[in-house]
N, C-alpha and C. Protein backbone atom coordinates (compact mmCIF):
# COMPACT_ATOMS: atom_id res chain seq x y z
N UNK A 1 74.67 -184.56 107.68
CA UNK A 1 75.17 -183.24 108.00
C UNK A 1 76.53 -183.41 108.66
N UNK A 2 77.62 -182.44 108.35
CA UNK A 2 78.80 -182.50 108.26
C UNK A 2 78.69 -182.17 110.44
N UNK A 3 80.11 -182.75 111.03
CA UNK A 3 80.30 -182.33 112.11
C UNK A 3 80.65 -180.43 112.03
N UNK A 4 81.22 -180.31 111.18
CA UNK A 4 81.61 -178.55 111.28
C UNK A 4 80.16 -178.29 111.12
N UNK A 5 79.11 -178.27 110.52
CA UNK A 5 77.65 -177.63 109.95
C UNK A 5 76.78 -177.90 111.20
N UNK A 6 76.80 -179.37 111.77
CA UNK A 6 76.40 -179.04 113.50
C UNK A 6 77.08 -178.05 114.49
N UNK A 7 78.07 -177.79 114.55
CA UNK A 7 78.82 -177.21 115.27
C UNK A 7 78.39 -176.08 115.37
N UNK A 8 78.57 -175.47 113.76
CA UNK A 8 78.49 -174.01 113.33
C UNK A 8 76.46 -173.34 114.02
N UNK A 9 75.49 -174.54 113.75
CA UNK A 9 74.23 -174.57 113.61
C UNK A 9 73.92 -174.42 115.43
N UNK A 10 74.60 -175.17 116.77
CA UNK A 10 74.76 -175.30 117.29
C UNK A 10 75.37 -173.94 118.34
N UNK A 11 76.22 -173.60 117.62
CA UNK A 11 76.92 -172.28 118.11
C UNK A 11 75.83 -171.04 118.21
N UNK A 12 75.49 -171.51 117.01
CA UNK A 12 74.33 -170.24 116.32
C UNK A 12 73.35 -169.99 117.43
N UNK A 13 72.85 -171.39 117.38
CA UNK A 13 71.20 -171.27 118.74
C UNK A 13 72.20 -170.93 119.83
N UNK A 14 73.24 -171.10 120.24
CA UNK A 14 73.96 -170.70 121.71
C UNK A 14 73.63 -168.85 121.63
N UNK A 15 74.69 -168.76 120.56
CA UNK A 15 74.73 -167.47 120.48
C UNK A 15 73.09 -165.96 120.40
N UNK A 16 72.28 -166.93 119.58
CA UNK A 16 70.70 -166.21 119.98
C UNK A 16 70.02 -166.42 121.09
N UNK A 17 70.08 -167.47 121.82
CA UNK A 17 69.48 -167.77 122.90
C UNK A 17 70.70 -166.57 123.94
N UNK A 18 71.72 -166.90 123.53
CA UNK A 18 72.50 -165.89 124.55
C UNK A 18 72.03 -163.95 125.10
N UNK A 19 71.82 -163.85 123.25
CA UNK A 19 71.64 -162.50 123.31
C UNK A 19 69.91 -162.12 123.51
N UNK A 20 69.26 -163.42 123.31
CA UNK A 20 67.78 -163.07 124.34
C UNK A 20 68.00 -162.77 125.27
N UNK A 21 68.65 -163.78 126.09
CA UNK A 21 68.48 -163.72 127.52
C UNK A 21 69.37 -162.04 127.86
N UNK A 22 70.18 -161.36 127.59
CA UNK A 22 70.74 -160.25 127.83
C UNK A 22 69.92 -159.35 127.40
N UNK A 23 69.09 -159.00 126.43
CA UNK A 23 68.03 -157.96 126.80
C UNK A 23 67.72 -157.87 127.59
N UNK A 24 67.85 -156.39 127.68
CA UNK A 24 67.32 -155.89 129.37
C UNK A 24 65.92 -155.50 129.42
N UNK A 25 64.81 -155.61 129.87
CA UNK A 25 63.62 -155.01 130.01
C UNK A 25 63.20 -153.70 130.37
N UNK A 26 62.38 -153.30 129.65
CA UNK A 26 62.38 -151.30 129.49
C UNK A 26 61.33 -151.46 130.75
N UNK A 27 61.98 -149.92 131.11
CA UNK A 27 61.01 -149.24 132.20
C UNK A 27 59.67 -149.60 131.93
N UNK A 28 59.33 -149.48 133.26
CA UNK A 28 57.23 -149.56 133.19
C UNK A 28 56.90 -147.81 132.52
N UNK A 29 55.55 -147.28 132.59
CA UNK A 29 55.34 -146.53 132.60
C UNK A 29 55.29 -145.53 133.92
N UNK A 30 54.84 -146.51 135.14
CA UNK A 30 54.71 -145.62 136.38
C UNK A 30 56.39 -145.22 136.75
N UNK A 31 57.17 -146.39 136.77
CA UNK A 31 58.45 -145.69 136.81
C UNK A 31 59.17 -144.76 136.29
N UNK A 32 58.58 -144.55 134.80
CA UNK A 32 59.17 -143.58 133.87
C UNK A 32 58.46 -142.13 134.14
N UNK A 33 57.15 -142.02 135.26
CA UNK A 33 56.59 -141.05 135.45
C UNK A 33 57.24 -140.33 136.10
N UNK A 34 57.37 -141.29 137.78
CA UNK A 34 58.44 -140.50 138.62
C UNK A 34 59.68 -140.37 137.91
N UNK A 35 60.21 -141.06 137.25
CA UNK A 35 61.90 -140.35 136.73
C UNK A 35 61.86 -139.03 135.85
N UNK A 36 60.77 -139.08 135.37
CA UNK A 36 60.94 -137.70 134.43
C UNK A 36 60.39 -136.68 135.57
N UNK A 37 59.54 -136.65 136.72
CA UNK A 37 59.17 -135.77 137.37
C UNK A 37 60.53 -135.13 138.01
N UNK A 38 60.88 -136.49 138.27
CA UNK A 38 62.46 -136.15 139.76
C UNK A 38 63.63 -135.16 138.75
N UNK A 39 63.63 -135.89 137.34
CA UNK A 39 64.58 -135.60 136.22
C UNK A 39 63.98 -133.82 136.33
N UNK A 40 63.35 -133.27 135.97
CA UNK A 40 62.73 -132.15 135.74
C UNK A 40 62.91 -131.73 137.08
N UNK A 41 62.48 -131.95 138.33
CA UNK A 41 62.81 -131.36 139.51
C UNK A 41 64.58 -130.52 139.64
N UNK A 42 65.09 -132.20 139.20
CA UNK A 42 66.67 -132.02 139.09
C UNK A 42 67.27 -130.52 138.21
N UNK A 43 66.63 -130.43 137.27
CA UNK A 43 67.30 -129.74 136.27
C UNK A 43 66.79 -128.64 136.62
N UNK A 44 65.84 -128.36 137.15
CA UNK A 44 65.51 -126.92 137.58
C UNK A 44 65.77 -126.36 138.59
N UNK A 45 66.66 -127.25 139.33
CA UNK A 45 67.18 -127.14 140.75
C UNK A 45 68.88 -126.64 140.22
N UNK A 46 69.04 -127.48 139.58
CA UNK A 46 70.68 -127.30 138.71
C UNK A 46 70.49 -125.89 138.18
N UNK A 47 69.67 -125.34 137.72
CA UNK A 47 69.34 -123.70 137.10
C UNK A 47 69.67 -122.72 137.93
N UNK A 48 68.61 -123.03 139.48
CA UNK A 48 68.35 -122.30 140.12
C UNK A 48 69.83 -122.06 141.21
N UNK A 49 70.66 -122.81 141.28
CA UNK A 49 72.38 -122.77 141.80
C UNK A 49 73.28 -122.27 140.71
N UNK A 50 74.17 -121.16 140.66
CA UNK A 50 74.76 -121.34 139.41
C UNK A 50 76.36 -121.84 140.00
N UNK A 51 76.29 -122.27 140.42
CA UNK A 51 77.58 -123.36 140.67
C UNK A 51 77.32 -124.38 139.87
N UNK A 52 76.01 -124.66 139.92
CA UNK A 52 75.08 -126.41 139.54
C UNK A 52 74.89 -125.87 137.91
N UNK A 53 74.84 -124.82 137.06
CA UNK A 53 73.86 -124.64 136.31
C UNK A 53 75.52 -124.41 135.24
N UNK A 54 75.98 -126.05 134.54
CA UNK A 54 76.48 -125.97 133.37
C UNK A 54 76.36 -127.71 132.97
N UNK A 55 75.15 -128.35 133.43
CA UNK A 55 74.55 -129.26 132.62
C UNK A 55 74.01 -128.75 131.40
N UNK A 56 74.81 -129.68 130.33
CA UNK A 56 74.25 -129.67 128.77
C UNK A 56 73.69 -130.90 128.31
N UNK A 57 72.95 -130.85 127.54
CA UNK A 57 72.31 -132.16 126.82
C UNK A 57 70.65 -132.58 127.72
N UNK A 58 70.43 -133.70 127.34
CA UNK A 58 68.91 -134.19 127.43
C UNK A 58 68.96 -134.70 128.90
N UNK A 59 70.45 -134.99 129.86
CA UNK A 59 70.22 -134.98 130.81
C UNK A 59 69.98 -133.78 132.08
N UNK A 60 69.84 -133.20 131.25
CA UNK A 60 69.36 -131.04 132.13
C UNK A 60 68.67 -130.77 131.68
N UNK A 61 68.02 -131.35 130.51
CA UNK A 61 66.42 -130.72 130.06
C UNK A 61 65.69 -130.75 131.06
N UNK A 62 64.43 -129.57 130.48
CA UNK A 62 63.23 -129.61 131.45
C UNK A 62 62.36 -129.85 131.35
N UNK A 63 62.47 -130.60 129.89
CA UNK A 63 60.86 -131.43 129.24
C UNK A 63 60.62 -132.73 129.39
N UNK A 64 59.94 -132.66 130.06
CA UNK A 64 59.48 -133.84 130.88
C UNK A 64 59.73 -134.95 129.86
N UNK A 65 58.81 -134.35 128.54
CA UNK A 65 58.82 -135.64 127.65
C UNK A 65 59.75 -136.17 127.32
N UNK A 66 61.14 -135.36 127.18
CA UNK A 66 62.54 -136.50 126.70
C UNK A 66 62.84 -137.11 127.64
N UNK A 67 62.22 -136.47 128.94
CA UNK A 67 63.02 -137.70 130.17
C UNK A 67 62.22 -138.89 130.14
N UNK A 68 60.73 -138.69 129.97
CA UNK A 68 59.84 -139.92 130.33
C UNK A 68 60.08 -140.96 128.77
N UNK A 69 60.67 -140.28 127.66
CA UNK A 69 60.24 -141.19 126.60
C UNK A 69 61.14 -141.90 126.32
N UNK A 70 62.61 -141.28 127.24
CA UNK A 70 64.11 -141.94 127.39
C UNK A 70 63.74 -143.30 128.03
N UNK A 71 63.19 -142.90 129.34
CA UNK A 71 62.91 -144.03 130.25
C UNK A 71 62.23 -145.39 129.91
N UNK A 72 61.01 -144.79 129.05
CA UNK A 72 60.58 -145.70 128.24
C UNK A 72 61.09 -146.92 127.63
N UNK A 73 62.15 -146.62 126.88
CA UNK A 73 63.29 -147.49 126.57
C UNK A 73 64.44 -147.96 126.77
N UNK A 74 64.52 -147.66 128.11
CA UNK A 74 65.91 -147.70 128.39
C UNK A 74 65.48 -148.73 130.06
N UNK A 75 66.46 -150.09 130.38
CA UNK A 75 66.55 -150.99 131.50
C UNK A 75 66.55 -149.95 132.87
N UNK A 76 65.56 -150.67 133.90
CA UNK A 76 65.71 -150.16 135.06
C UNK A 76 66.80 -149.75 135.21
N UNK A 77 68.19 -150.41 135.51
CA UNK A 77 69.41 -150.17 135.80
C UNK A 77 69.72 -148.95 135.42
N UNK A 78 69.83 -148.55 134.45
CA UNK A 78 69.86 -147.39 133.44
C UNK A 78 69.18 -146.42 133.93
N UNK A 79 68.29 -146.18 133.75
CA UNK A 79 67.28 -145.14 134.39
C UNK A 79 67.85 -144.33 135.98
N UNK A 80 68.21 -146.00 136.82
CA UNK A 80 68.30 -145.65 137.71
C UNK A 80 70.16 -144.71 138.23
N UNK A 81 70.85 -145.50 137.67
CA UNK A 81 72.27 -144.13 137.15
C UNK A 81 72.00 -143.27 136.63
N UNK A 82 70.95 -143.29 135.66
CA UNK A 82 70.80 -141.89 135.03
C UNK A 82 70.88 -141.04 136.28
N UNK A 83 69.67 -140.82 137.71
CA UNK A 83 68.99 -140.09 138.38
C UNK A 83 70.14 -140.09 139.38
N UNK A 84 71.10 -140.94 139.59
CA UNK A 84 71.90 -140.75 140.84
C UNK A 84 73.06 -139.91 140.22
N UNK A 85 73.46 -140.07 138.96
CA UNK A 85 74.39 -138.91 138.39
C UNK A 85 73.74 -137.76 138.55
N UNK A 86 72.64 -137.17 137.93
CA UNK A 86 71.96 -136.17 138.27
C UNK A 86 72.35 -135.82 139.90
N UNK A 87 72.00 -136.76 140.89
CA UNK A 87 71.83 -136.25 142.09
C UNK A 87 73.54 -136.00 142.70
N UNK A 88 74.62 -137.09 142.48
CA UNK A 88 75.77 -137.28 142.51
C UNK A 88 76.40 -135.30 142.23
N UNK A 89 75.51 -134.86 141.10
CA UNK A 89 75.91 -133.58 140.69
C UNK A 89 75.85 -132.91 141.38
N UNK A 90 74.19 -132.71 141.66
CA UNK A 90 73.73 -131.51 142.54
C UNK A 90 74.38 -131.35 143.85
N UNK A 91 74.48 -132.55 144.23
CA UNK A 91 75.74 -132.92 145.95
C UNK A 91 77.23 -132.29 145.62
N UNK A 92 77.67 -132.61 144.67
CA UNK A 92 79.29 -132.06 144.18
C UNK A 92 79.06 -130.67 144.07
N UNK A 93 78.49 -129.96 143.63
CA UNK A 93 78.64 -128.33 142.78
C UNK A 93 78.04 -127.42 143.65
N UNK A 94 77.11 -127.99 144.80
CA UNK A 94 76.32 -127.06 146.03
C UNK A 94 77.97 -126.95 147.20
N UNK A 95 78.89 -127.56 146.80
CA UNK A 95 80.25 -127.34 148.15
C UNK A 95 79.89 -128.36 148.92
């Protein structure tokens, strides 16, 4: 086997072993419970201010299920910006 065909073969396992190890691991379920509860708290709190109330998209929904099934798949880390933007909001738009 040629030195370039090790190299190339070599690179390869670097490069898969690399991008294992960078998957991030999805939420548990108990965590994804409270985030969709707090998520749903959030957005109905954002309603009930209308300073707060011009969130659009799946992060102002009030169905529990897109928040919990987001969480589902998506790295702690993630989850956890999701909920501090949410909260980051509600702090900015109340004055």
């Amino acid at each position: 086997m040629s030195n370039l065909i090790k190299s190339a073969l070599f690179g390869g396992a670097l490069a898969a072993a690399a991008i294992g190890v960078s998957v991030a691991k999805a939420s548990p379920p108990e965590v994804c419970r409270d985030y969709a509860t707090a998520s749903v708290r959030q957005a109905l709190l954002a309603r009930s201010i209308p300073a707060c109330d011009h969130g659009l998209g799946p992060r102002w929904t009030t169905d529990y299920r897109v928040h919990y099934d987001w969480c589902l798949g998506a790295p702690f880390e993630d989850v956890a910006a999701e909920r501090l933007a949410r909260t980051n909001w509600l702090r900015s738009c109340r004055g």
